[in-house]
PDB file of N, CA and C in Angstrom:
ATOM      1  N   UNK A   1      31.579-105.021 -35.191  1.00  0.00           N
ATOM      2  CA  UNK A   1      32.075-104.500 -33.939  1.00  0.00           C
ATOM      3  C   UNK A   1      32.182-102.974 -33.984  1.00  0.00           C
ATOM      4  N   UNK A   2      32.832-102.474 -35.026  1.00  0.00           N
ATOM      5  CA  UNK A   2      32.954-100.787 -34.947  1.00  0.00           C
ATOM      6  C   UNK A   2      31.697-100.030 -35.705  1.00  0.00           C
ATOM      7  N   UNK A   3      30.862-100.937 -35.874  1.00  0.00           N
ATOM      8  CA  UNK A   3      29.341-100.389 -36.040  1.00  0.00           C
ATOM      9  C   UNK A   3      28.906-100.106 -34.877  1.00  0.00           C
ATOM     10  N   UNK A   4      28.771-101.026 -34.040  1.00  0.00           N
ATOM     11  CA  UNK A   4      28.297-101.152 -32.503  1.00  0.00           C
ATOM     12  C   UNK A   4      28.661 -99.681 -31.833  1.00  0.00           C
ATOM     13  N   UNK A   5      29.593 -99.291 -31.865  1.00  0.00           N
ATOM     14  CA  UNK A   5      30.676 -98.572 -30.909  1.00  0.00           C
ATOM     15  C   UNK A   5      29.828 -97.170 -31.957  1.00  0.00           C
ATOM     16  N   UNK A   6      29.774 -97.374 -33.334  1.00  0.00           N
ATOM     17  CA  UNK A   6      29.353 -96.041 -33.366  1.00  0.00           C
ATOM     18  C   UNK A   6      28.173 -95.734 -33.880  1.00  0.00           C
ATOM     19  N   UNK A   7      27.294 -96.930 -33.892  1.00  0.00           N
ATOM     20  CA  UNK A   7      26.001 -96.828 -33.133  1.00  0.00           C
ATOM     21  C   UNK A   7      25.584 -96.257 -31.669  1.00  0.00           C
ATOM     22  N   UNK A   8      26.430 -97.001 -30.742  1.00  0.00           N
ATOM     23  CA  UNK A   8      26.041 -95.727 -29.502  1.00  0.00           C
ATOM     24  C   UNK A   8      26.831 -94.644 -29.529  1.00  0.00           C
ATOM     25  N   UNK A   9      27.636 -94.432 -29.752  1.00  0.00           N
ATOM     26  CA  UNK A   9      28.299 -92.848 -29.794  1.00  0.00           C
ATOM     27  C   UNK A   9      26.787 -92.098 -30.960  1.00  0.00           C
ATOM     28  N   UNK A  10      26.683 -92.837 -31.927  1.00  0.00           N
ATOM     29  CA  UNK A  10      25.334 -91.722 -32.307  1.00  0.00           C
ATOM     30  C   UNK A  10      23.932 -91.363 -31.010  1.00  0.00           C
ATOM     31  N   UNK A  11      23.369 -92.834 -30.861  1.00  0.00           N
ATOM     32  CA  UNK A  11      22.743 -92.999 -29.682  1.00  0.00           C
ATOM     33  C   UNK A  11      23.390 -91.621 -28.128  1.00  0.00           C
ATOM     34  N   UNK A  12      23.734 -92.029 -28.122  1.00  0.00           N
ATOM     35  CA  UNK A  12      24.903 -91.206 -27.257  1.00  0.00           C
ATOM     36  C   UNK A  12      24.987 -89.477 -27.532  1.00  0.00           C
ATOM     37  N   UNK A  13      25.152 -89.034 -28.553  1.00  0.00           N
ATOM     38  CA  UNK A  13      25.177 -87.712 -29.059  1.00  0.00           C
ATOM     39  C   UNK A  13      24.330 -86.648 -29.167  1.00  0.00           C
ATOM     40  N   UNK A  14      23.162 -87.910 -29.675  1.00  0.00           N
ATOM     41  CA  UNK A  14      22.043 -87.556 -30.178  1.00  0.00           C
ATOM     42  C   UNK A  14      20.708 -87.382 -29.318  1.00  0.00           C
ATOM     43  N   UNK A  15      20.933 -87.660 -28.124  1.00  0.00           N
ATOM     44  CA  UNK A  15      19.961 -87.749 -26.669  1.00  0.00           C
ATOM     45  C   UNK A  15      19.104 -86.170 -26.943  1.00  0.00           C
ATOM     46  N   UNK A  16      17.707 -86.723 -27.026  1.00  0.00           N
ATOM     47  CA  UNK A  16      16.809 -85.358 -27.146  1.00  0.00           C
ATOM     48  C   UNK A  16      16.209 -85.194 -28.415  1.00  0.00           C
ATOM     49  N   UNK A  17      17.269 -86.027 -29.565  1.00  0.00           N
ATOM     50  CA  UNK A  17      17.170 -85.155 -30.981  1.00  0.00           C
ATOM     51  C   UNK A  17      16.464 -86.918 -31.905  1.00  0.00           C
ATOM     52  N   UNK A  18      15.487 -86.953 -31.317  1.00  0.00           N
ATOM     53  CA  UNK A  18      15.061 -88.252 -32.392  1.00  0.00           C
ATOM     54  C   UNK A  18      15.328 -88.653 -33.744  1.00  0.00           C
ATOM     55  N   UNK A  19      14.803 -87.260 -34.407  1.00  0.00           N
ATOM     56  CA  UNK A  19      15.500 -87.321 -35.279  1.00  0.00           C
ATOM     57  C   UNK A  19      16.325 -87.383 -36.388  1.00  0.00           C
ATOM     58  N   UNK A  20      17.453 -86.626 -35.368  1.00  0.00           N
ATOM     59  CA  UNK A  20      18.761 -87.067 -35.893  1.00  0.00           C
ATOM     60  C   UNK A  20      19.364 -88.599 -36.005  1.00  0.00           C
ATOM     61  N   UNK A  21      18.852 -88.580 -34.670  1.00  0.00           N
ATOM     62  CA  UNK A  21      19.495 -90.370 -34.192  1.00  0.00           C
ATOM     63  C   UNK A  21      18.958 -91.199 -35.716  1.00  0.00           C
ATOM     64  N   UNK A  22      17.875 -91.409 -35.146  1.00  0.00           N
ATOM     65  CA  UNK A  22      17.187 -92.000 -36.985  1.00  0.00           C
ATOM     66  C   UNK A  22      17.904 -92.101 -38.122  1.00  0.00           C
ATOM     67  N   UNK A  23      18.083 -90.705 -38.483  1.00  0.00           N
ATOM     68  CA  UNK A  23      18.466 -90.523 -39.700  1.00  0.00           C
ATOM     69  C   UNK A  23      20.174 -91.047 -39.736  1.00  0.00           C
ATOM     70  N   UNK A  24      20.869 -90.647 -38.679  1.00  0.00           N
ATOM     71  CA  UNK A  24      22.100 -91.316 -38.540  1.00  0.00           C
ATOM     72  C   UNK A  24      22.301 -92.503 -38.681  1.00  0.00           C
ATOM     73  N   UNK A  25      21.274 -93.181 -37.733  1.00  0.00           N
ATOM     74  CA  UNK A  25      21.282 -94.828 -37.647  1.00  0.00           C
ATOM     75  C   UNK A  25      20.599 -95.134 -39.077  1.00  0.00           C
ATOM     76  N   UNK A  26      19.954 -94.954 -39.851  1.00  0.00           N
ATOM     77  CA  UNK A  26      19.629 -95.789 -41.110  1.00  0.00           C
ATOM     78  C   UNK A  26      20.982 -95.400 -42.279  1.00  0.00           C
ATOM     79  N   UNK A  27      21.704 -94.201 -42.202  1.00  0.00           N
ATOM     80  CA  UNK A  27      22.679 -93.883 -42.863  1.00  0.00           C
ATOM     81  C   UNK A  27      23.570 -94.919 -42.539  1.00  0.00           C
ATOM     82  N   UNK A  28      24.138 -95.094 -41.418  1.00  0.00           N
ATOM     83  CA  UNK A  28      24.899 -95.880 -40.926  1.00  0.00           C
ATOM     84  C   UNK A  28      24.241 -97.382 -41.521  1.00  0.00           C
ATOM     85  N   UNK A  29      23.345 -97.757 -41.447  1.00  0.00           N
ATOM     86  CA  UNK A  29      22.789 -99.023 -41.791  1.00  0.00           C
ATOM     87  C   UNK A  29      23.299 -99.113 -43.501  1.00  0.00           C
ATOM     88  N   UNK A  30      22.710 -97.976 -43.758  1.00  0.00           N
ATOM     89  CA  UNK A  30      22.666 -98.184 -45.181  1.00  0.00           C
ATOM     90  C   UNK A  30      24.409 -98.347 -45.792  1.00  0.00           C
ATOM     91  N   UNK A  31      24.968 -97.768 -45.193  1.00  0.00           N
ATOM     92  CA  UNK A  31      26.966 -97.355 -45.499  1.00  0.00           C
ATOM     93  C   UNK A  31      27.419 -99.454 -45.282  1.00  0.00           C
ATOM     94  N   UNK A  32      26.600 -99.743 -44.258  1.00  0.00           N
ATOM     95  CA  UNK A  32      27.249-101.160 -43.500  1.00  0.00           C
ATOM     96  C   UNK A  32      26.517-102.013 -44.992  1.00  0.00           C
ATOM     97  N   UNK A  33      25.865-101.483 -45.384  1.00  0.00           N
ATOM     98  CA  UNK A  33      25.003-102.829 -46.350  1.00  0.00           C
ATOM     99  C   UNK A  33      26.221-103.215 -47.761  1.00  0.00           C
ATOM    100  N   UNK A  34      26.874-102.163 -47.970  1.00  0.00           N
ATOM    101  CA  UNK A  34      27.919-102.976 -48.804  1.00  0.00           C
ATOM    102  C   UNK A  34      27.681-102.483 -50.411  1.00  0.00           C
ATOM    103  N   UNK A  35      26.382-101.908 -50.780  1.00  0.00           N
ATOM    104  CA  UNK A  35      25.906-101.295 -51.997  1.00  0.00           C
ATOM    105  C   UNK A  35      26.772-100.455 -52.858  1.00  0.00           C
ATOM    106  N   UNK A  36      27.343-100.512 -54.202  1.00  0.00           N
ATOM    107  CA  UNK A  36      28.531 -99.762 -54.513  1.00  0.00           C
ATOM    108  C   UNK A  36      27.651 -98.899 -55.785  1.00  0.00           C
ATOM    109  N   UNK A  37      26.508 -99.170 -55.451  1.00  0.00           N
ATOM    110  CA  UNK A  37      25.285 -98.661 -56.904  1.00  0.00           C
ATOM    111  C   UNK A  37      24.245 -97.594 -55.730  1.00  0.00           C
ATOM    112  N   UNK A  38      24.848 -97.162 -54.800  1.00  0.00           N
ATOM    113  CA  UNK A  38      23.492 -96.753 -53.734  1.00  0.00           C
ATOM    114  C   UNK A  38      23.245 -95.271 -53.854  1.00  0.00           C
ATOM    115  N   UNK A  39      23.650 -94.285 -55.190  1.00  0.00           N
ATOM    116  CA  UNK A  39      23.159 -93.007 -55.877  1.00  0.00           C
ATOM    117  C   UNK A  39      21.495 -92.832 -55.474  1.00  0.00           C
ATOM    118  N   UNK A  40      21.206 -93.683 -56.032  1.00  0.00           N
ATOM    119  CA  UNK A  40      19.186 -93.280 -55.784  1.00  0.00           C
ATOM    120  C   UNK A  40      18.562 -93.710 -54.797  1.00  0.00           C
ATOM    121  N   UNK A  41      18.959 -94.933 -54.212  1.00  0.00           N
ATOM    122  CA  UNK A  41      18.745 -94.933 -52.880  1.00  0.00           C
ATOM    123  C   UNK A  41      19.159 -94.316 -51.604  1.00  0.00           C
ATOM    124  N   UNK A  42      20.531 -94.007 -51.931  1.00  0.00           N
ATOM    125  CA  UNK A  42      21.020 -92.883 -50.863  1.00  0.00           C
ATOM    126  C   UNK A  42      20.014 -91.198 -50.967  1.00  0.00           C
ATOM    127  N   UNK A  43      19.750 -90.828 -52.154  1.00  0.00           N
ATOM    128  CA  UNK A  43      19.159 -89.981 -52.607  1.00  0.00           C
ATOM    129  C   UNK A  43      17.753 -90.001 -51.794  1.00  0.00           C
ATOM    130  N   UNK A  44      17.125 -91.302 -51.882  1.00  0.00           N
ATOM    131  CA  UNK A  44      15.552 -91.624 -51.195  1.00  0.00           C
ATOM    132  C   UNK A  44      15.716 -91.531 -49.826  1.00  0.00           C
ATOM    133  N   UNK A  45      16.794 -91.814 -49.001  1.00  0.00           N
ATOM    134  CA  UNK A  45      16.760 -92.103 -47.900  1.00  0.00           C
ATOM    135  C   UNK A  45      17.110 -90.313 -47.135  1.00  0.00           C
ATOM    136  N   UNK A  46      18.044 -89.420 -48.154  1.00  0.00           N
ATOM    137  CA  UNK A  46      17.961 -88.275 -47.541  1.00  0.00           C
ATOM    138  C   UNK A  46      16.930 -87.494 -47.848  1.00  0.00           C
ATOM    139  N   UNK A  47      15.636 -87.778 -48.726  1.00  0.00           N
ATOM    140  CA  UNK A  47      14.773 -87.033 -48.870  1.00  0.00           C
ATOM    141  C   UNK A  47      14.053 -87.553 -48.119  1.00  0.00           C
ATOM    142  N   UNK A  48      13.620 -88.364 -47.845  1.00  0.00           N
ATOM    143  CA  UNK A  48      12.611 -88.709 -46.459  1.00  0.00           C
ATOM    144  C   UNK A  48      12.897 -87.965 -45.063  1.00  0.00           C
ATOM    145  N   UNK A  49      14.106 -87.671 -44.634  1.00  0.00           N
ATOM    146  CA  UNK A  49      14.311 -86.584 -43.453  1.00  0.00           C
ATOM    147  C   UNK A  49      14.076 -85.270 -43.640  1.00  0.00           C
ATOM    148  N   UNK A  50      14.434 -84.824 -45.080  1.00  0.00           N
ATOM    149  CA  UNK A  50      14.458 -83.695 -45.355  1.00  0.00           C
ATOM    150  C   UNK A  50      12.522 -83.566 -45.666  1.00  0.00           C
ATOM    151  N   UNK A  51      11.790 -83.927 -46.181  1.00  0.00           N
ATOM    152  CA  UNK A  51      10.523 -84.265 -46.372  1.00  0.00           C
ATOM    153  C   UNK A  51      10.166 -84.479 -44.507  1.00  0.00           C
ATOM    154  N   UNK A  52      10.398 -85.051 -43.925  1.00  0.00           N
ATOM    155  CA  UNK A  52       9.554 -85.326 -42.470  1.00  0.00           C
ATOM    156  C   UNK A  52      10.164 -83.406 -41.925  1.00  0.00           C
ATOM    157  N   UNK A  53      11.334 -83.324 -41.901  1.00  0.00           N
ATOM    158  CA  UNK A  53      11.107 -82.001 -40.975  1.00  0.00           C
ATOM    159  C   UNK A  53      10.443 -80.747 -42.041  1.00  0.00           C
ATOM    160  N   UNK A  54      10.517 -80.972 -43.448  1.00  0.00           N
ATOM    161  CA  UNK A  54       8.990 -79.694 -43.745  1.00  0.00           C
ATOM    162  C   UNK A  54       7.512 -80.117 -43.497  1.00  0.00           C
ATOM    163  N   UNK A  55       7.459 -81.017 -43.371  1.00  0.00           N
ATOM    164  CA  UNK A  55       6.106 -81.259 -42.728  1.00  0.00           C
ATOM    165  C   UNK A  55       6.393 -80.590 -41.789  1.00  0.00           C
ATOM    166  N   UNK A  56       6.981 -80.481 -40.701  1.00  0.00           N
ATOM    167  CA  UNK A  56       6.992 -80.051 -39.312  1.00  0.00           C
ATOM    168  C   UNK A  56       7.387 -78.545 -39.286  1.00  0.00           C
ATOM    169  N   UNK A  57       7.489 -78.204 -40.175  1.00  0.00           N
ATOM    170  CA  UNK A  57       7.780 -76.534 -40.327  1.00  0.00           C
ATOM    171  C   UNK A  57       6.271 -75.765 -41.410  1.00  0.00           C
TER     172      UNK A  57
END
């Protein structure tokens, strides 16, 4: 339920900014999954945003 609510408040915030939304919403996904070992995968998941916007620069 309070995923929902701040799933659209990201949705919501983020209007224009693709993304951000993205990267919010899989963070958020990833925080809800319950993982208490998620160092290198949290690690993979912020280098893939950081990696997509230097491509774009």
């Amino acid at each position: 339920m309070a995923s929902n609510k701040i799933g659209k408040a990201i949705k919501q915030g983020c209007k224009g900014d693709k993304k951000m939304e993205g990267f919010l919403l899989d963070l958020l996904d990833f925080h809800m999954s319950g993982k208490s070992w998620w160092k290198e995968d949290y690690k993979k998941l912020m280098k893939k945003y950081v990696e997509e916007e230097d491509d774009e620069n």
